[in-house]
C-alpha atoms as a PDB file:
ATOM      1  CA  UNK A   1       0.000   0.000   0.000  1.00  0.00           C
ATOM      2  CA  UNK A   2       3.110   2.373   0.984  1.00  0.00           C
ATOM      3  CA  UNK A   3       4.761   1.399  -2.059  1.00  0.00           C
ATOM      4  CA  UNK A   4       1.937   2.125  -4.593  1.00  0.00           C
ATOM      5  CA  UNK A   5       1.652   5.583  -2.877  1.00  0.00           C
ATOM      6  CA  UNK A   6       5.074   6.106  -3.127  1.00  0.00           C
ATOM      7  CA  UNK A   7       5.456   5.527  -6.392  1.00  0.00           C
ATOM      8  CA  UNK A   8       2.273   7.718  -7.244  1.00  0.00           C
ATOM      9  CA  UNK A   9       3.832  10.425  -5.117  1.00  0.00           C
ATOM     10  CA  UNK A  10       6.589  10.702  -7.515  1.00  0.00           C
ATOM     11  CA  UNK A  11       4.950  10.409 -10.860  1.00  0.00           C
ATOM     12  CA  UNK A  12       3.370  13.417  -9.660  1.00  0.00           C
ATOM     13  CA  UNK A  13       6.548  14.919  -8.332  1.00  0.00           C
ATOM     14  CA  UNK A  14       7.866  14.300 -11.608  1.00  0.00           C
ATOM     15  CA  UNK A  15       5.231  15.088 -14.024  1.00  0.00           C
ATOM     16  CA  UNK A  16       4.998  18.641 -11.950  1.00  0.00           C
ATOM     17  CA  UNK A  17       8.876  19.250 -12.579  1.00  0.00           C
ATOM     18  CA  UNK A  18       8.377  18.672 -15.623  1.00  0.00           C
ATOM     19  CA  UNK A  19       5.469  20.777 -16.316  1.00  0.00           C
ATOM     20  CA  UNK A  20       7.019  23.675 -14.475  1.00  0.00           C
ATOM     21  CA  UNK A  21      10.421  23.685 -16.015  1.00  0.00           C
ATOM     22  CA  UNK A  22       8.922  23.059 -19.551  1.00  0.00           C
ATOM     23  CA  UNK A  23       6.561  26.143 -18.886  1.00  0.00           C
ATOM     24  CA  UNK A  24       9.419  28.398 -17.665  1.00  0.00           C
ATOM     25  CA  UNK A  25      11.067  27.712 -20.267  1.00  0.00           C
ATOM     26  CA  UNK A  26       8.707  28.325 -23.424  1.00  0.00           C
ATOM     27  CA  UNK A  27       7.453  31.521 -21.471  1.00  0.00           C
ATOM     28  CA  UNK A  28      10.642  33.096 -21.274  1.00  0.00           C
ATOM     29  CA  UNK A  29      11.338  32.030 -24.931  1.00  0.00           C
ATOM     30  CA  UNK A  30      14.334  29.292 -23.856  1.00  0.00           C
ATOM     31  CA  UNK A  31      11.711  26.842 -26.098  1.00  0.00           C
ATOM     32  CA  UNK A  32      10.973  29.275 -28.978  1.00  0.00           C
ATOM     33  CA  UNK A  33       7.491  29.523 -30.234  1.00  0.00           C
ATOM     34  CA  UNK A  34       6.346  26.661 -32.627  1.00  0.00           C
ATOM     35  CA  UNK A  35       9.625  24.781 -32.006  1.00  0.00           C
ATOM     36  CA  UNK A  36       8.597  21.405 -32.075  1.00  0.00           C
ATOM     37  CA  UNK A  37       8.833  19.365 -28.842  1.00  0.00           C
ATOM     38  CA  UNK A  38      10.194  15.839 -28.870  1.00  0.00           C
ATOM     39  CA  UNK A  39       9.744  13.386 -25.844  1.00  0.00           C
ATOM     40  CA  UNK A  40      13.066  11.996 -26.119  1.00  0.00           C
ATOM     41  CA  UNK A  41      14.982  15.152 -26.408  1.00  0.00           C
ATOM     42  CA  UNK A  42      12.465  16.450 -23.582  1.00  0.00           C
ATOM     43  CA  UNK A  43      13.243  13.652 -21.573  1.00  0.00           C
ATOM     44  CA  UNK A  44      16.870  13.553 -21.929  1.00  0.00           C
ATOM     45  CA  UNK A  45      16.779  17.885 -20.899  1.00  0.00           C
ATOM     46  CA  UNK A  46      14.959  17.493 -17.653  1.00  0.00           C
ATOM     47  CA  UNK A  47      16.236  14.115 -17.177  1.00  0.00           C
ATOM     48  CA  UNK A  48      12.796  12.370 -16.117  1.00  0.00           C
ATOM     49  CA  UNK A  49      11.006   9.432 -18.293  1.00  0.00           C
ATOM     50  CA  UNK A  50       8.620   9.825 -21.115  1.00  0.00           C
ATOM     51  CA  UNK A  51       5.604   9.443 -18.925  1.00  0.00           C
ATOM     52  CA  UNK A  52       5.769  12.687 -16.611  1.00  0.00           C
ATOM     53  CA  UNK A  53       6.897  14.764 -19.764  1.00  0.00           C
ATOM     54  CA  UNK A  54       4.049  13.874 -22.106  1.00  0.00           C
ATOM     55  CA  UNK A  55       1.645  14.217 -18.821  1.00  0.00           C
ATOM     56  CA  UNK A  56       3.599  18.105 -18.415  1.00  0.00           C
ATOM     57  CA  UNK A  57       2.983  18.622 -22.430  1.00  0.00           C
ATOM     58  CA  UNK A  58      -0.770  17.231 -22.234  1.00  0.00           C
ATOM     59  CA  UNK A  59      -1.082  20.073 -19.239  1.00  0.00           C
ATOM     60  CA  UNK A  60       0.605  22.448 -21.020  1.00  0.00           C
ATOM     61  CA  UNK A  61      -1.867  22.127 -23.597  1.00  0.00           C
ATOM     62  CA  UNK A  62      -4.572  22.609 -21.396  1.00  0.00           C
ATOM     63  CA  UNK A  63      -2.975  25.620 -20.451  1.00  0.00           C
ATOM     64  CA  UNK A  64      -2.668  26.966 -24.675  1.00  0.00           C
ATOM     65  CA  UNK A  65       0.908  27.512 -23.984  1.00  0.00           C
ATOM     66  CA  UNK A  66       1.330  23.473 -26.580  1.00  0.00           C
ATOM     67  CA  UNK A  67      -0.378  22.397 -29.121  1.00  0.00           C
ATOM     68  CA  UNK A  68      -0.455  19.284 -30.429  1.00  0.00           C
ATOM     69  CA  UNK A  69       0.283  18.716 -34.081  1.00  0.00           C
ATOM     70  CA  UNK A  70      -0.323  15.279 -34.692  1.00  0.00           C
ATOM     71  CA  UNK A  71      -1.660  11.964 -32.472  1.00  0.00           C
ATOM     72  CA  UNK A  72       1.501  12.044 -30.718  1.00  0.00           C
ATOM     73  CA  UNK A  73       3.217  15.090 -31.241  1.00  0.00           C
ATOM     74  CA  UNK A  74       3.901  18.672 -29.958  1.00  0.00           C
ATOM     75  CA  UNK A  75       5.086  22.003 -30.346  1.00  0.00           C
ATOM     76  CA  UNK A  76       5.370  25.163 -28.326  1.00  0.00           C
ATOM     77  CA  UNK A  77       2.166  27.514 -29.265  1.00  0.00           C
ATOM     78  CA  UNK A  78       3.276  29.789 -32.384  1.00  0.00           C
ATOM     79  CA  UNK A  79       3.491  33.636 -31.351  1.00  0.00           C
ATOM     80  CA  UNK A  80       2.049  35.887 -33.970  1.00  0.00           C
ATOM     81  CA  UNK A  81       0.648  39.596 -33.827  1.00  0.00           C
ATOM     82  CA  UNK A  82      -3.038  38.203 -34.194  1.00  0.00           C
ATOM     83  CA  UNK A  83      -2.562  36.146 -31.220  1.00  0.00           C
ATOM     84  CA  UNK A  84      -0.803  38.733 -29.368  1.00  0.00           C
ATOM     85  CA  UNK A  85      -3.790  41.668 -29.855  1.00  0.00           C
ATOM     86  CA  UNK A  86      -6.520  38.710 -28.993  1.00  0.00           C
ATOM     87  CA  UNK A  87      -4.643  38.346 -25.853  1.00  0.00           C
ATOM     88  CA  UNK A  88      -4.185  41.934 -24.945  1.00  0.00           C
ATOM     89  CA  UNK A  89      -8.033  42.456 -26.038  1.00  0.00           C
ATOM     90  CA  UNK A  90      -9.445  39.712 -23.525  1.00  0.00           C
ATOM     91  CA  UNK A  91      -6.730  40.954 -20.683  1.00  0.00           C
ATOM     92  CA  UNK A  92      -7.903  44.679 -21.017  1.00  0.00           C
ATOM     93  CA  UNK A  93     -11.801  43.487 -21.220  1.00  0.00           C
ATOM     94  CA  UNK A  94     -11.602  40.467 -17.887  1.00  0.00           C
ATOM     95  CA  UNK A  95      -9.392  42.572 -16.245  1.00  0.00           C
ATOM     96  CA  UNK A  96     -11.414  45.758 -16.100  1.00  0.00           C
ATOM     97  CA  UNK A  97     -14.214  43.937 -15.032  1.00  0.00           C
ATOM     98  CA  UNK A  98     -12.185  42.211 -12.253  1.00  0.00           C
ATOM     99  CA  UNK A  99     -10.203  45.267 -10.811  1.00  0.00           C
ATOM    100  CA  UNK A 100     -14.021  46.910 -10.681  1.00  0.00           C
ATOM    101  CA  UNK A 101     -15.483  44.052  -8.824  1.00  0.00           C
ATOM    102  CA  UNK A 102     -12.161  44.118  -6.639  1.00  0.00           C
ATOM    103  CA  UNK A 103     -12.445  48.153  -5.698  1.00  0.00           C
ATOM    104  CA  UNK A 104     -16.240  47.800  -5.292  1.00  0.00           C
ATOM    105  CA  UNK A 105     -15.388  45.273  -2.963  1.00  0.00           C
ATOM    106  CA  UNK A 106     -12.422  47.001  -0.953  1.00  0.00           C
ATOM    107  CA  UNK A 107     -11.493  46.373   2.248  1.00  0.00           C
ATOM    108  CA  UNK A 108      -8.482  47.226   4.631  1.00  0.00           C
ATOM    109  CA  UNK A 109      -7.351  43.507   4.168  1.00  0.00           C
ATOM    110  CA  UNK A 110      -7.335  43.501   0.657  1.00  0.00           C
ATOM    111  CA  UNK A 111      -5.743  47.255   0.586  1.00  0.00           C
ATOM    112  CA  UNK A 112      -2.847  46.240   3.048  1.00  0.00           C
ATOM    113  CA  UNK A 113      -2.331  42.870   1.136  1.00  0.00           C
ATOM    114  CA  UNK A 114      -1.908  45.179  -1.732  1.00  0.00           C
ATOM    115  CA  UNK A 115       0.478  47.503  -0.862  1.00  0.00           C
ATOM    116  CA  UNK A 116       2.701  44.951   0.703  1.00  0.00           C
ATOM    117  CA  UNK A 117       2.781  43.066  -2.211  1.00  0.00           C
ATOM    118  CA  UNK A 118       3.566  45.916  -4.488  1.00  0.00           C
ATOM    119  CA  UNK A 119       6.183  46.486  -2.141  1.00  0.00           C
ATOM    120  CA  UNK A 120       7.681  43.342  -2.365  1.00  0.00           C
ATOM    121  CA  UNK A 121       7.645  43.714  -6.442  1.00  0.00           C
ATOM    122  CA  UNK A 122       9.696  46.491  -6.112  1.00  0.00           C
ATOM    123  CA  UNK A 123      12.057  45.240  -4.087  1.00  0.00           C
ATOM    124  CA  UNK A 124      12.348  42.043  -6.548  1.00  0.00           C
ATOM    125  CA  UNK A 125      13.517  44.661  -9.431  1.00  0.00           C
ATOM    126  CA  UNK A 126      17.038  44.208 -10.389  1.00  0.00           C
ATOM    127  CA  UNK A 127      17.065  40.375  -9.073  1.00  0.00           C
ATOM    128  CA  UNK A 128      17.158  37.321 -10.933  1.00  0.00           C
ATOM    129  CA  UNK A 129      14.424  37.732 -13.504  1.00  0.00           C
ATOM    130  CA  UNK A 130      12.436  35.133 -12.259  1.00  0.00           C
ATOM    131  CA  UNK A 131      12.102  36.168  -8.633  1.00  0.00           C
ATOM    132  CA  UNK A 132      10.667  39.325 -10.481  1.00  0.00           C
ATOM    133  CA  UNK A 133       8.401  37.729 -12.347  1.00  0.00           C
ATOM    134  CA  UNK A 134       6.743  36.213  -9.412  1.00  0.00           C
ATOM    135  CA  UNK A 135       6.234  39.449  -7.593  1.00  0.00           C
ATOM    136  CA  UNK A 136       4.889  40.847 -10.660  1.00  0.00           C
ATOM    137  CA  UNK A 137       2.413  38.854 -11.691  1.00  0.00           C
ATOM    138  CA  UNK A 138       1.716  38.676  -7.587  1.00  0.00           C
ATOM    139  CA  UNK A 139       1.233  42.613  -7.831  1.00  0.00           C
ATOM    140  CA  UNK A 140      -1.519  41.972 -11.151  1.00  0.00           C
ATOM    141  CA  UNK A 141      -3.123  39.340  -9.731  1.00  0.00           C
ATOM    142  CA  UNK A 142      -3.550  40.905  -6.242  1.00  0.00           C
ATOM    143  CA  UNK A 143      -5.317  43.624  -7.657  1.00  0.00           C
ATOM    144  CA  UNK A 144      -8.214  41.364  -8.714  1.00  0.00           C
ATOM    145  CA  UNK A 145      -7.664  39.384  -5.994  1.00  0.00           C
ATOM    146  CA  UNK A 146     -11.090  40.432  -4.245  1.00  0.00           C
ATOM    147  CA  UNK A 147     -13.197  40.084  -7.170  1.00  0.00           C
ATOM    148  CA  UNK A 148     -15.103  37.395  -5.702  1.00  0.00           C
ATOM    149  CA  UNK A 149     -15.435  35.632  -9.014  1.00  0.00           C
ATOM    150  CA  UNK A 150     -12.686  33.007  -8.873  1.00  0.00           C
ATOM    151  CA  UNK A 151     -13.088  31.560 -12.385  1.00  0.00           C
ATOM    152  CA  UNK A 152     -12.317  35.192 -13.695  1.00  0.00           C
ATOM    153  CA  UNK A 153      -9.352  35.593 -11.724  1.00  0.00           C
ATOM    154  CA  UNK A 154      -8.210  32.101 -12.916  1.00  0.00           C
ATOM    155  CA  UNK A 155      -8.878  32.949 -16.879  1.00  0.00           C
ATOM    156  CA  UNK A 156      -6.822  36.509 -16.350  1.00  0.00           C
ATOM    157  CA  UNK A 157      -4.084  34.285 -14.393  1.00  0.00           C
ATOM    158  CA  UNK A 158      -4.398  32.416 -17.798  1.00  0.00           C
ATOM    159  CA  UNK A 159      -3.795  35.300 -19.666  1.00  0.00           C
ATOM    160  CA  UNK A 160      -1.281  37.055 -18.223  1.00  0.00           C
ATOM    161  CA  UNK A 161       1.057  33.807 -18.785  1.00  0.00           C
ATOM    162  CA  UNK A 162       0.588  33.668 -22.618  1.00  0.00           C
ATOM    163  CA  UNK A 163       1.296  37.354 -22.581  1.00  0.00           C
ATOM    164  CA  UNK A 164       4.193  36.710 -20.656  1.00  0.00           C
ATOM    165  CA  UNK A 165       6.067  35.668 -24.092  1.00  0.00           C
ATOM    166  CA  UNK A 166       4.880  38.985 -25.503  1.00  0.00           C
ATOM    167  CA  UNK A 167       5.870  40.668 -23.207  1.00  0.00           C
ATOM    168  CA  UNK A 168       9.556  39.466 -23.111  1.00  0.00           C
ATOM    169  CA  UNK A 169       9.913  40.171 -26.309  1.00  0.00           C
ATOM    170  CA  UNK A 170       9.027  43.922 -26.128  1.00  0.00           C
ATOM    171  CA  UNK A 171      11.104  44.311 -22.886  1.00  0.00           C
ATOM    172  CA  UNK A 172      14.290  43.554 -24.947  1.00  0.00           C
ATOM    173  CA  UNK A 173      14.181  47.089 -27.001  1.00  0.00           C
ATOM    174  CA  UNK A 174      15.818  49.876 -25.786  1.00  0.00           C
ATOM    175  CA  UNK A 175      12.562  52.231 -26.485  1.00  0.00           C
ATOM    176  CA  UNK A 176      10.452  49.872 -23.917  1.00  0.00           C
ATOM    177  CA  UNK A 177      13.032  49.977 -21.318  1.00  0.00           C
ATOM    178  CA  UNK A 178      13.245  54.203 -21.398  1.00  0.00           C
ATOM    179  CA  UNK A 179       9.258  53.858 -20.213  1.00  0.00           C
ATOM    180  CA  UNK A 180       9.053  54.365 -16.194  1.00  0.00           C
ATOM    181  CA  UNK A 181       7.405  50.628 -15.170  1.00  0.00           C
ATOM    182  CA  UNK A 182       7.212  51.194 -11.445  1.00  0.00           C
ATOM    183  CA  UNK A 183       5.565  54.949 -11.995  1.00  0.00           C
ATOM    184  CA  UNK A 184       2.966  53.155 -14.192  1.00  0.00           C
ATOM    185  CA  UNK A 185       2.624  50.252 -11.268  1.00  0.00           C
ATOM    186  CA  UNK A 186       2.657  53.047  -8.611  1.00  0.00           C
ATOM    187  CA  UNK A 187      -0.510  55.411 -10.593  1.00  0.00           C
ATOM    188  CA  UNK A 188      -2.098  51.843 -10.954  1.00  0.00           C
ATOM    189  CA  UNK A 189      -1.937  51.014  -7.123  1.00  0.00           C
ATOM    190  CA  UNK A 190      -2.602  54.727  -5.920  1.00  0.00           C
ATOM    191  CA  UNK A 191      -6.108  54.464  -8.014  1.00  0.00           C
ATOM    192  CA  UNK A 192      -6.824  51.172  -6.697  1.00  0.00           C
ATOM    193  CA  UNK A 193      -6.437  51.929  -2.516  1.00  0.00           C
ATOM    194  CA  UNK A 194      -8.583  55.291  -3.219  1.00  0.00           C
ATOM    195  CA  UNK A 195     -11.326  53.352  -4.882  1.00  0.00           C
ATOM    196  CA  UNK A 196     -11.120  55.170  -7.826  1.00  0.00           C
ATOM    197  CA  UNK A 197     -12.292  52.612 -10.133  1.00  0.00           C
ATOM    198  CA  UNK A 198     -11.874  54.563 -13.143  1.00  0.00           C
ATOM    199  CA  UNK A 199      -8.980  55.701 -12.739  1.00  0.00           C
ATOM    200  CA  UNK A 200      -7.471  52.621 -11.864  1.00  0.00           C
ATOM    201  CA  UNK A 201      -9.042  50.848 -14.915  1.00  0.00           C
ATOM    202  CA  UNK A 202      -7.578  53.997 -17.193  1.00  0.00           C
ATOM    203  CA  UNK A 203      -3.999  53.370 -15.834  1.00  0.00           C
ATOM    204  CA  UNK A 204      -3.817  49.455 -16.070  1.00  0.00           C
ATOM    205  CA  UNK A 205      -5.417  49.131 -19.725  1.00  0.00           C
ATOM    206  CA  UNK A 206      -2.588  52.346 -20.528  1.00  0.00           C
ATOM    207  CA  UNK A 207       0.067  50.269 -18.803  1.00  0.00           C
ATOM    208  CA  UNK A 208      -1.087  46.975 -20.928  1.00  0.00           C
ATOM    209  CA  UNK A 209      -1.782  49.181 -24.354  1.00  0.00           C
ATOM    210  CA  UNK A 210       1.625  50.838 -24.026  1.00  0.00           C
ATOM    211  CA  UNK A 211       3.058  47.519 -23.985  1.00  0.00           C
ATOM    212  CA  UNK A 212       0.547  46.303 -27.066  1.00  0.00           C
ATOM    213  CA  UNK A 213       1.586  49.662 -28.914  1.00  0.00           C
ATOM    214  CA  UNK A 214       5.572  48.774 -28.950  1.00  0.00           C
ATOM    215  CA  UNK A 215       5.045  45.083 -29.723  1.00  0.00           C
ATOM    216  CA  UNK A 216       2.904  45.651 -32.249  1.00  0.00           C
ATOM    217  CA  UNK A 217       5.878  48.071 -33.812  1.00  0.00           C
ATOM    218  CA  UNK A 218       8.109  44.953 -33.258  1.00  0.00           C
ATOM    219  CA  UNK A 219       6.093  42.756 -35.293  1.00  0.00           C
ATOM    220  CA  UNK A 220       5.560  44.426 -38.222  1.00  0.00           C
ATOM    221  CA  UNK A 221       9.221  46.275 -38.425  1.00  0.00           C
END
């Protein structure tokens, strides 16, 4: 009995290394977009068997960040400009509608929880990128964070990771590095703790369109 749990303990151990390298790894572009992904060469990178790294691809597909492109086979989800604006549109559309719900909602909980974590973002700038990329997405997703409508938090969770790729890819040009991040964060968080709904909404969709306005550049240059 032991023995069958421990074995079914590690599957999952496995199959969620797996999953979470293999996801780090196509958002931050180390598996470029439509590369195709073979389960031998998979398994041989995060040393692990065939098993947990198909289970990690069949999650990741769940998750729109694979696709499959035959029976058995995969590839990292193609990035195009089409994909990218879809993405932005539903981000700017959920999210409004979340960060509302959230400020209609405020409390001195949620406003504390929010300010600490925005602290803790900008503390995490200049560190390894991913430790920044945690608080980050911490900071975004705290602001919805007292929606009350859990399954729209979870599809703008969703969202923000396929824009994550996007995102990357803007943040490597000069011209979207001379923007001031952490005075757009700081308007966005200022709005939110007042309860100034529309101002709040005005400053994240900016923050996200600025963003959409440079990459957009980037794909068609």
């Amino acid at each position: 009995m032991n023995m069958i749990d421990d074995t079914g303990g590690k599957e999952s151990s496995a199959t969620r290394g797996a999953y979470m390298t293999l996801r780090d790894m196509i958002l931050t572009g180390a598996l470029p977009a439509g590369q195709k992904l073979k389960i031998e060469q998979l398994r041989g990178l995060l040393n692990t068997g065939a098993s947990p790294v198909r289970e990690a691809l069949s999650l990741l597909t769940s998750d729109m960040l694979v696709e499959r492109i035959d029976q058995r086979g995969f590839r990292a989800a193609p990035a195009n400009k089409a994909n990218f604006e879809e993405i932005l549109a539903l981000r700017c559309t959920l999210e409004d509608l979340a960060l509302r719900q959230s400020i209609a909602a405020a409390t001195p909980e949620w406003e504390e929880q929010l300010i600490l974590i925005h602290h803790r973002m900008r503390k995490a700038v200049g560190q390894e990128v991913t430790i920044f990329e945690d608080a980050h997405k911490a900071f975004h997703m705290a602001l919805l964070a007292n929606s009350g409508s859990p399954m729209l938090e979870r599809y703008c969770a969703q969202l923000y990771d396929l824009n994550i790729r996007y995102r990357n890819l803007a943040a490597s040009g000069s011209k979207y590095q001379s923007r001031d991040i952490a005075a757009e964060h700081q308007e966005i968080l200022d709005a939110a703790i007042q309860c100034d709904a529309d101002r709040a909404s005005a400053c994240l969709l900016k923050h996200y369109r600025l963003t959409g306005e440079y990459l957009a550049r980037e794909m068609d240059s």
